[in-house]
C-alpha atoms as a PDB file:
ATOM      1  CA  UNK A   1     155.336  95.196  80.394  1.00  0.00           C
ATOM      2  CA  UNK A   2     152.616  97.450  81.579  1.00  0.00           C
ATOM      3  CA  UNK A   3     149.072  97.311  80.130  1.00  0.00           C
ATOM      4  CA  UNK A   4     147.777 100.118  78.449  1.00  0.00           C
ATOM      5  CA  UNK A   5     145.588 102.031  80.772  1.00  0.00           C
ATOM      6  CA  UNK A   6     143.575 103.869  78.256  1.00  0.00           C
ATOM      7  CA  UNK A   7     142.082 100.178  77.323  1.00  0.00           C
ATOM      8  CA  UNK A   8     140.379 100.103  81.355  1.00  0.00           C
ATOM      9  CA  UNK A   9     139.148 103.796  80.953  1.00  0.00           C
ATOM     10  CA  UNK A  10     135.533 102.353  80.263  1.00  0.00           C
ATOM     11  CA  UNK A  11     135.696 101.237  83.777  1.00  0.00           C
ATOM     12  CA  UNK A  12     137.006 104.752  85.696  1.00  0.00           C
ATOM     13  CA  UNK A  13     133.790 106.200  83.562  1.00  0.00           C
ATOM     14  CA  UNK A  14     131.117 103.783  85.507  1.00  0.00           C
ATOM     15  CA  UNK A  15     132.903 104.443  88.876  1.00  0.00           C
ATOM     16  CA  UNK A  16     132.936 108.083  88.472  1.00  0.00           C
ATOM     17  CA  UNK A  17     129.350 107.795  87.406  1.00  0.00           C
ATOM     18  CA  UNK A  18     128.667 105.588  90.051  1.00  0.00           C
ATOM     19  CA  UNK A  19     130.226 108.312  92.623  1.00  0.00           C
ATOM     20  CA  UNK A  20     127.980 110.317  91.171  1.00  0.00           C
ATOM     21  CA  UNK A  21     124.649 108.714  91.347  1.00  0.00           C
ATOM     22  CA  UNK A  22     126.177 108.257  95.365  1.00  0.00           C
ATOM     23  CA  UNK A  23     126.475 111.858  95.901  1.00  0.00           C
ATOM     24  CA  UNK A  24     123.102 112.570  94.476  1.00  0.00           C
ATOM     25  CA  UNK A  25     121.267 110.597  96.503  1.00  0.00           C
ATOM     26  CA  UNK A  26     122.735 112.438  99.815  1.00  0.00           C
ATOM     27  CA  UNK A  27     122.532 115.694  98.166  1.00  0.00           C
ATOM     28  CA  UNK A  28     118.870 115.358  96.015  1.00  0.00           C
ATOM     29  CA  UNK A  29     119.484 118.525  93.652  1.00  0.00           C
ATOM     30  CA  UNK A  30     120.349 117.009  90.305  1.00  0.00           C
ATOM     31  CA  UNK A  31     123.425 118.768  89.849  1.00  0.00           C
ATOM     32  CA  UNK A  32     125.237 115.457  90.501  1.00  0.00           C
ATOM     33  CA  UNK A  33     122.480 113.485  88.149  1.00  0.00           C
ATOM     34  CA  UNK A  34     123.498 115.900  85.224  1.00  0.00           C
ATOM     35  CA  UNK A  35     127.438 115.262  85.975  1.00  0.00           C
ATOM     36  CA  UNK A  36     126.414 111.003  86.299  1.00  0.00           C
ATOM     37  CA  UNK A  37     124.601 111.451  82.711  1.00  0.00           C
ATOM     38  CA  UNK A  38     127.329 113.376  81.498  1.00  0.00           C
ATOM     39  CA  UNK A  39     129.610 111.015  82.419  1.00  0.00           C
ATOM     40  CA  UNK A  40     128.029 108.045  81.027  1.00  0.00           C
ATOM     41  CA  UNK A  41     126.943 109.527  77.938  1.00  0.00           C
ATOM     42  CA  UNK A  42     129.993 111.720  77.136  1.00  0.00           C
ATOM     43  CA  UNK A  43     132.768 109.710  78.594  1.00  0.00           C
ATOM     44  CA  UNK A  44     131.673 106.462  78.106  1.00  0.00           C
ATOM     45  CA  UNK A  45     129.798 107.012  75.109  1.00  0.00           C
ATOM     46  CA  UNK A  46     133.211 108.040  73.314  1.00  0.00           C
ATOM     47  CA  UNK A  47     135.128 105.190  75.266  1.00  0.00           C
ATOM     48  CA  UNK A  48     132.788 102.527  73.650  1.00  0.00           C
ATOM     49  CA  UNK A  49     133.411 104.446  70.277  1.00  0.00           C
ATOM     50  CA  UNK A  50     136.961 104.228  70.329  1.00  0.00           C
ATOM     51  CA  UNK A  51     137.598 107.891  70.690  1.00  0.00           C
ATOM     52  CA  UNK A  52     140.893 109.006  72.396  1.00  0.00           C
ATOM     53  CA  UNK A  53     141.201 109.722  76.303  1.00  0.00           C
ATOM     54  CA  UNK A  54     141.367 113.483  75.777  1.00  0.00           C
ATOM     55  CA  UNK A  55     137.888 113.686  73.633  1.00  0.00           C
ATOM     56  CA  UNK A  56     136.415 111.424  76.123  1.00  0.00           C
ATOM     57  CA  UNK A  57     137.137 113.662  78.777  1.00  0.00           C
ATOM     58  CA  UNK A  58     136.018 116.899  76.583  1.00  0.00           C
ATOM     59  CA  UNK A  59     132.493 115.215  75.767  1.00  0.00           C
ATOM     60  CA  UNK A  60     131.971 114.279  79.072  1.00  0.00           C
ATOM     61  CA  UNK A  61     132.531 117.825  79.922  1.00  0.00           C
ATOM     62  CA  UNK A  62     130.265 119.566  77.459  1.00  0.00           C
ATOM     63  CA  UNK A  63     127.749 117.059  77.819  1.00  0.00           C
ATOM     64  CA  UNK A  64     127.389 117.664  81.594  1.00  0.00           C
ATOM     65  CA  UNK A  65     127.313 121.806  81.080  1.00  0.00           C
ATOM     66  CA  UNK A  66     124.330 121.459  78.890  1.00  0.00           C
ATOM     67  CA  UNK A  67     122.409 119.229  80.891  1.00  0.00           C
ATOM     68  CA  UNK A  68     123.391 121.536  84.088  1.00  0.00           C
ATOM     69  CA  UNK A  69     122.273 124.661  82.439  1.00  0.00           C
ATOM     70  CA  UNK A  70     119.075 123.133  80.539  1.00  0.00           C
ATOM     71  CA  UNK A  71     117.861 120.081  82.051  1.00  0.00           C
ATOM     72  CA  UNK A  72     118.219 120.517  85.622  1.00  0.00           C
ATOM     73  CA  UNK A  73     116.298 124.040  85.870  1.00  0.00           C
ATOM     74  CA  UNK A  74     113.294 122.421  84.492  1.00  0.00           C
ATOM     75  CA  UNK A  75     113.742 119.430  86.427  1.00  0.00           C
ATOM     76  CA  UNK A  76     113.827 122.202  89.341  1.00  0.00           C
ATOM     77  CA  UNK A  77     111.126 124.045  87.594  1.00  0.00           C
ATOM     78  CA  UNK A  78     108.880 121.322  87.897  1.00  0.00           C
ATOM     79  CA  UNK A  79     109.540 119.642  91.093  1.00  0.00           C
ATOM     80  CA  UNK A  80     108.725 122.904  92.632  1.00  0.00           C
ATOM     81  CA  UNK A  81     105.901 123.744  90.901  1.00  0.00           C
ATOM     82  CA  UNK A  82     103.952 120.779  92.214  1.00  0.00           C
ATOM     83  CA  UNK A  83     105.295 121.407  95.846  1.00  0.00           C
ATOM     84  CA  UNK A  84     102.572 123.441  97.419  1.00  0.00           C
ATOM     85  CA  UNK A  85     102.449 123.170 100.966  1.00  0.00           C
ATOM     86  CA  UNK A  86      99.316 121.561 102.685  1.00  0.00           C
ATOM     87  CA  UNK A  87      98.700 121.783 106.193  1.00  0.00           C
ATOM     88  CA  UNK A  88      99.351 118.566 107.978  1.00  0.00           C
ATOM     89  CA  UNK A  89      98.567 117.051 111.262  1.00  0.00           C
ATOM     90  CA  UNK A  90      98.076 119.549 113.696  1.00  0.00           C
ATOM     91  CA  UNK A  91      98.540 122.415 111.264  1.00  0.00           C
ATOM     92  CA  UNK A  92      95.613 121.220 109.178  1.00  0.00           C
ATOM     93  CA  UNK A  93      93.074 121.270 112.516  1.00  0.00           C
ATOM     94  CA  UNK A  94      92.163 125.375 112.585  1.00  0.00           C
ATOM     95  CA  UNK A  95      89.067 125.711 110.856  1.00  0.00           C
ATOM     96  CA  UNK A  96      88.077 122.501 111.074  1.00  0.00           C
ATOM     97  CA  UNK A  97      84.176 121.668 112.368  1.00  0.00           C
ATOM     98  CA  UNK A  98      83.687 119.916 115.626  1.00  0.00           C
ATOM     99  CA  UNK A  99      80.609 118.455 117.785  1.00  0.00           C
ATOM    100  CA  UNK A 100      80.721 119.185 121.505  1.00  0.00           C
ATOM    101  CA  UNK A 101      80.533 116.055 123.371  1.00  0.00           C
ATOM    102  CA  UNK A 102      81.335 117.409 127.367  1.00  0.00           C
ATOM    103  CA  UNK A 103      79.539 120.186 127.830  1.00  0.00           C
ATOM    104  CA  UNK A 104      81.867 123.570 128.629  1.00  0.00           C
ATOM    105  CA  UNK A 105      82.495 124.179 132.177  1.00  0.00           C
ATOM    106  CA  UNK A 106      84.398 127.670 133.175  1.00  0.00           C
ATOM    107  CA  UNK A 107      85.432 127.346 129.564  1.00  0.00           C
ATOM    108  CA  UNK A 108      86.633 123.349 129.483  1.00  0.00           C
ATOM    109  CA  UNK A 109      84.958 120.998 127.563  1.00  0.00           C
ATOM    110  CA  UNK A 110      85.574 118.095 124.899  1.00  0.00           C
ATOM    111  CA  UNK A 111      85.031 117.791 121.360  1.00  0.00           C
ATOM    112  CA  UNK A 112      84.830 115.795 118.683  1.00  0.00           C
ATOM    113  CA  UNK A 113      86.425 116.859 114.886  1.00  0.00           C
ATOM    114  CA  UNK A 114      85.180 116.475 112.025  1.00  0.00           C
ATOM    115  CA  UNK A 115      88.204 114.088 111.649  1.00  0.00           C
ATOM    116  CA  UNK A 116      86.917 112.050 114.209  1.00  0.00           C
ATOM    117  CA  UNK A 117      89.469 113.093 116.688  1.00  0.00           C
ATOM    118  CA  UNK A 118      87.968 113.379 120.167  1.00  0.00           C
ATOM    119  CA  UNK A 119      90.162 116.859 121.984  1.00  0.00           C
ATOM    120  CA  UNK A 120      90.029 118.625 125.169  1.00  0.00           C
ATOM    121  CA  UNK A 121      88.943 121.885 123.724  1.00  0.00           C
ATOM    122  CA  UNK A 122      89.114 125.379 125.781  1.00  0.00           C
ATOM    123  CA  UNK A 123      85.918 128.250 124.859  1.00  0.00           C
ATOM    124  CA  UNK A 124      87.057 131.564 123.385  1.00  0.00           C
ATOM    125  CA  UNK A 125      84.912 134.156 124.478  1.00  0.00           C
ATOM    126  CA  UNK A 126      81.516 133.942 126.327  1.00  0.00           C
ATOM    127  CA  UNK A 127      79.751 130.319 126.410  1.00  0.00           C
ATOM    128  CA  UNK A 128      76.384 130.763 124.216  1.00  0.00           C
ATOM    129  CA  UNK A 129      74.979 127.947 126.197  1.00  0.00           C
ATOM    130  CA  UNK A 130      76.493 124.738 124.166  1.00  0.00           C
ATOM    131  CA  UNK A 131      74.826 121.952 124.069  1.00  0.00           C
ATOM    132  CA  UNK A 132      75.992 118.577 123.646  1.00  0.00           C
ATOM    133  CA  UNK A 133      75.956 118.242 119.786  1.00  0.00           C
ATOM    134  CA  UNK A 134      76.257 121.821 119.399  1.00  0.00           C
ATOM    135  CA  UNK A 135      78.480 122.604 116.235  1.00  0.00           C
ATOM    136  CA  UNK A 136      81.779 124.714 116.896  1.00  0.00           C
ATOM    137  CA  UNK A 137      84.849 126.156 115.048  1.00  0.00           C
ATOM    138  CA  UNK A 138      88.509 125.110 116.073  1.00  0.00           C
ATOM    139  CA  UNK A 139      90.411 128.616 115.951  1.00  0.00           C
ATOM    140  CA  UNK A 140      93.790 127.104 117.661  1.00  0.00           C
ATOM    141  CA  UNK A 141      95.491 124.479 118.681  1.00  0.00           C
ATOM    142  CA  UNK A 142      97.249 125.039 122.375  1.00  0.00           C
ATOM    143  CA  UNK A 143      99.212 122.049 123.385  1.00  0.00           C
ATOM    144  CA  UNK A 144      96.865 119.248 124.002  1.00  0.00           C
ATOM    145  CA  UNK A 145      93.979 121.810 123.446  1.00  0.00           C
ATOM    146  CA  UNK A 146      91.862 122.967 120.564  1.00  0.00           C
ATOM    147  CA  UNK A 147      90.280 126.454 121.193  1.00  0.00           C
ATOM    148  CA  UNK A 148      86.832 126.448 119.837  1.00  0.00           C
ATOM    149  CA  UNK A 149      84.644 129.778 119.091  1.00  0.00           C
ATOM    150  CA  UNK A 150      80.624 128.913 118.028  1.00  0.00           C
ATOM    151  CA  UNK A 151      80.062 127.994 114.486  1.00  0.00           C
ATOM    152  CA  UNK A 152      78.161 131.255 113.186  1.00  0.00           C
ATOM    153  CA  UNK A 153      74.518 130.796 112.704  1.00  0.00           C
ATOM    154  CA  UNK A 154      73.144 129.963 109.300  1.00  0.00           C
ATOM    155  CA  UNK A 155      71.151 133.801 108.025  1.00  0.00           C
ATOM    156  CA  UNK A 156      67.720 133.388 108.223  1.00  0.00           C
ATOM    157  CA  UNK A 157      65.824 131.682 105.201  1.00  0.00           C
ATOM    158  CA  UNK A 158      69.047 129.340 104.457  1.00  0.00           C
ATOM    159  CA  UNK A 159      69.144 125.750 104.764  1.00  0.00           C
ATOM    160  CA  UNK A 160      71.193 125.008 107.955  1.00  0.00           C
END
């Protein structure tokens, strides 16, 4: 005689959810979360009840629609919200203060960041006469070059 299957339906509801959690982890979007929760709380949550296969199946269902349609847009909602993007790495480097440490020949010289990065740096425009020490303004980053322009002078009467 056959055992009744309905009686091991507990453990199809932690595998699906389990295939769930699985999927949601490659995918990172929640939808899969939302069907996992739905799963456990619906399916297995009426399984553990004693409610019939078909109700299981129906609260599992409904369960997972509401939490698609209200929880995972503010999940959304606030993981995005948080997410603004700040320069990195070489991104982060234009604008950034440096010290001139080789003095600029036909345009080539070295620098060092206010980051404490030491980089080949190219002039832009006509050499002012830098100085070793002299403070400068990366504009670009070229390769394995920072562009530099002279840091503006203070106005007269300001603290430099």
């Amino acid at each position: 005689m056959l055992p009744d299957l309905t009686q091991y339906l507990w453990i199809a509801w932690l595998v699906l959810a389990l295939v769930f959690v699985i999927i949601e982890l490659v995918t990172l979007e929640f939808t899969f979360l939302m069907l996992a929760a739905g799963t456990l709380i619906g399916g297995l949550g009426v399984n553990l009840l004693g409610g019939p296969w078909w109700l299981q199946v129906a609260a599992a269902a409904v369960i997972s629609a509401l939490l698609l349609f209200t929880i995972r847009p503010l999940l959304l909602w606030a993981l995005h919200r948080s997410s603004a993007l700040h320069p990195t790495n070489v991104d982060a480097l234009p604008g950034l203060g440096a010290r001139v440490m080789v003095p600029f020949v036909e345009g080539a010289g070295s620098v060092r960041l206010d980051n404490g990065e030491t980089w080949t740096a190219r002039l832009v425009g006509v050499d002012p006469g830098l100085v070793v020490g002299s403070r400068v303004i990366v504009t670009a980053v070229r390769g394995a070059t920072v562009e530099v322009a002279p840091e503006s002078a203070p106005a007269e009467g300001s603290p430099a």
